[in-house]
N, C-alpha and C. Protein backbone atom coordinates (compact mmCIF):
# COMPACT_ATOMS: atom_id res chain seq x y z
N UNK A 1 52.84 85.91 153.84
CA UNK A 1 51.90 85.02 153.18
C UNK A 1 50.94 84.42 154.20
N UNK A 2 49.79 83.77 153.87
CA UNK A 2 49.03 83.56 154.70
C UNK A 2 49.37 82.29 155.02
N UNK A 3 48.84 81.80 156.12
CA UNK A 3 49.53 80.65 156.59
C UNK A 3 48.81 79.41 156.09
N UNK A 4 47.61 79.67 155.63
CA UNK A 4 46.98 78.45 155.14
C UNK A 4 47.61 77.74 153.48
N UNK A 5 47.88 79.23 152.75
CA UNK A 5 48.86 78.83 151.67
C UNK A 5 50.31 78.11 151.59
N UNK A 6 50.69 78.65 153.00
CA UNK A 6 51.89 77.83 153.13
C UNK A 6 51.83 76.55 153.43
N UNK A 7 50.81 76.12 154.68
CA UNK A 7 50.57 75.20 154.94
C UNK A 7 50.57 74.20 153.44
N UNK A 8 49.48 74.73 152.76
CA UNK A 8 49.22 74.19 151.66
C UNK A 8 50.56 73.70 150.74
N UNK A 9 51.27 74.47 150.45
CA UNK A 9 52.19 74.14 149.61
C UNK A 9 53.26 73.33 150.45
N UNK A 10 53.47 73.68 151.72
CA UNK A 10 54.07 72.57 152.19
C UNK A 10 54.04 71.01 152.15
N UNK A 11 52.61 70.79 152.01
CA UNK A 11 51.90 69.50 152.10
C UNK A 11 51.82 69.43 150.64
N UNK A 12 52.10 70.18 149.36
CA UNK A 12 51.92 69.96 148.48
C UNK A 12 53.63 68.99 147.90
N UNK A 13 54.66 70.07 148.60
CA UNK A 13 55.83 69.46 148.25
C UNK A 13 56.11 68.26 149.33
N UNK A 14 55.58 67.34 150.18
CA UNK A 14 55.59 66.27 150.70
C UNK A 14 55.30 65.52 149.75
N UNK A 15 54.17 65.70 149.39
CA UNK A 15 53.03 64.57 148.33
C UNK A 15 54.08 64.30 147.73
N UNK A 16 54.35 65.56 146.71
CA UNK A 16 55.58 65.36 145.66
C UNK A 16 56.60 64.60 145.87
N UNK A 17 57.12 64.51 147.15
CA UNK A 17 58.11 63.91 147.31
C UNK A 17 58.11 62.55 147.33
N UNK A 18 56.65 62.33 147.68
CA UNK A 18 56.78 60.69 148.39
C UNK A 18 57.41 59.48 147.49
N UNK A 19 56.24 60.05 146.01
CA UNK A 19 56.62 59.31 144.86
C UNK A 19 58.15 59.01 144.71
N UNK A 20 59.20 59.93 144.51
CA UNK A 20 60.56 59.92 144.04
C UNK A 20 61.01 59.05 145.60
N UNK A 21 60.84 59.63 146.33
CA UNK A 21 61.11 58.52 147.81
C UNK A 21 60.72 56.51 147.88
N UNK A 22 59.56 56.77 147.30
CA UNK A 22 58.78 54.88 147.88
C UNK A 22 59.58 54.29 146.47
N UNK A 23 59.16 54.98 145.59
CA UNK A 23 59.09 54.15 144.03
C UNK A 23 60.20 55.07 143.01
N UNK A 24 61.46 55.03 143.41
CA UNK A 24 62.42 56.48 142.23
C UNK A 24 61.82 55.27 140.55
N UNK A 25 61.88 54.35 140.87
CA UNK A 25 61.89 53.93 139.28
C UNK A 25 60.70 53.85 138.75
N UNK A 26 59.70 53.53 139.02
CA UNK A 26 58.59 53.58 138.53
C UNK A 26 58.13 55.15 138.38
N UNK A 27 58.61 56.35 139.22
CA UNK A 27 58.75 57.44 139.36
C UNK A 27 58.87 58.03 138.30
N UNK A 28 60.87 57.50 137.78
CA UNK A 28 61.16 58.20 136.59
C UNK A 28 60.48 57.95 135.22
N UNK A 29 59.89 56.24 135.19
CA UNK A 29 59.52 55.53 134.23
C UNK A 29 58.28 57.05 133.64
N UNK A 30 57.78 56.94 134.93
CA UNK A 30 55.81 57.98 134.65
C UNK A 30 56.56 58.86 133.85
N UNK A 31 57.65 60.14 134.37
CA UNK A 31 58.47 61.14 134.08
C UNK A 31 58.45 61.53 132.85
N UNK A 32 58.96 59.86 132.57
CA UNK A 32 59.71 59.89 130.76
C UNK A 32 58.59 59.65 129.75
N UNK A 33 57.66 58.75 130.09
CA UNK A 33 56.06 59.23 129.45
C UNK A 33 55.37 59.96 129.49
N UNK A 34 55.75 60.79 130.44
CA UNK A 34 54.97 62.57 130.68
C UNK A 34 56.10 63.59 129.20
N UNK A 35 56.80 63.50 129.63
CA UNK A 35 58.26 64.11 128.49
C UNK A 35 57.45 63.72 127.25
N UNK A 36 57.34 62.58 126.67
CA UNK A 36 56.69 62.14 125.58
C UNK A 36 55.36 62.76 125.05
N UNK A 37 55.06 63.27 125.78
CA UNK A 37 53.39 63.91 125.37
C UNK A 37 53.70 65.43 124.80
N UNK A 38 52.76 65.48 123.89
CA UNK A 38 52.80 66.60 123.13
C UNK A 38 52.17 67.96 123.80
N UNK A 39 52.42 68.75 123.27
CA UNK A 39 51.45 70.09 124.14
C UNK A 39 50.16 70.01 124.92
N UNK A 40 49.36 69.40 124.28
CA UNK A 40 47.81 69.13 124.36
C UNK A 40 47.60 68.55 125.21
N UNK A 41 47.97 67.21 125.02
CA UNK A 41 48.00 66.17 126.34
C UNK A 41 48.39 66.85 127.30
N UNK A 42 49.72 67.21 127.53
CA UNK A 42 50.40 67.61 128.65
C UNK A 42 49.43 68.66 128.90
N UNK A 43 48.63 69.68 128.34
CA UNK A 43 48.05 70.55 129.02
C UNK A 43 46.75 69.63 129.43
N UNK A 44 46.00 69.34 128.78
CA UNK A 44 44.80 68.00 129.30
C UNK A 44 45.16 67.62 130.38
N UNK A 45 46.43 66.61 130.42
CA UNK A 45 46.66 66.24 132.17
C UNK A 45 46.58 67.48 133.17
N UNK A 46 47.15 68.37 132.78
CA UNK A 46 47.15 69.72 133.84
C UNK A 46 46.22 70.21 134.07
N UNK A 47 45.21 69.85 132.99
CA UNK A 47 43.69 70.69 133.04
C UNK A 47 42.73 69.80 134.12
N UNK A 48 43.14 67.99 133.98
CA UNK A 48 42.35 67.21 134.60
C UNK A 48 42.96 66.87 136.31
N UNK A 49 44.54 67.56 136.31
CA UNK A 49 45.05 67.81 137.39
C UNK A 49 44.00 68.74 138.50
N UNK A 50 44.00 69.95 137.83
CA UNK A 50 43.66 71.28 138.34
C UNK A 50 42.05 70.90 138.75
N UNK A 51 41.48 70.49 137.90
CA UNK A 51 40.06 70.62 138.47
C UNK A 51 40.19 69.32 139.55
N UNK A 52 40.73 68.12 139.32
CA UNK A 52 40.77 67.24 140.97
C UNK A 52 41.28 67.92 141.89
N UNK A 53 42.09 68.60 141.70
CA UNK A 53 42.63 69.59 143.23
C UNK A 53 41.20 70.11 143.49
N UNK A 54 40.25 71.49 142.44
CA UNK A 54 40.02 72.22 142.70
C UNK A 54 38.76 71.82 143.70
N UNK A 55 38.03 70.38 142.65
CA UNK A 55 36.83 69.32 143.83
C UNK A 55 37.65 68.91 145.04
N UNK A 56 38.47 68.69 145.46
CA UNK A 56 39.12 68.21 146.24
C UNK A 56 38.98 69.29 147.35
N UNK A 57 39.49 70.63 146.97
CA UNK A 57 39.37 72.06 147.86
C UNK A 57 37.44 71.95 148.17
N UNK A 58 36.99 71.95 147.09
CA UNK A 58 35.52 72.29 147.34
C UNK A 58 35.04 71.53 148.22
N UNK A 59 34.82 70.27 148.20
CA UNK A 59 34.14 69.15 148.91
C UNK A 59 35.00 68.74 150.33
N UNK A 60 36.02 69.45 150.79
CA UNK A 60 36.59 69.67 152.00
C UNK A 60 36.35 70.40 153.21
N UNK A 61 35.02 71.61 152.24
CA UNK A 61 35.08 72.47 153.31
C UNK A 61 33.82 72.28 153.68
């Protein structure tokens, strides 16, 4: 794999982590209101996820 992908996902599963690390309860609280959302939403958040990553990649380089 290329090393910039790894890099990447490495730093991706830090991020991830930090949350469950600083804050587990406020953590799980988000969790269980994410669980609660219906298809749509949950894809909406993923949709409004994906494009902040994707500006995030763009306006980096």
């Amino acid at each position: 794999m290329n090393t910039t992908l790894l890099t990447a996902l490495g730093l991706m599963l830090v991020l991830e982590g930090l949350m469950p690390l600083i804050a587990p309860k406020s953590w799980r609280e988000t969790f269980k209101r994410m669980i609660a959302l219906n298809d749509g939403q949950l894809r909406f958040v993923g949709l409004i996820s994906l494009l902040g990553g994707l500006l995030l990649i763009f306006f980096s380089r």
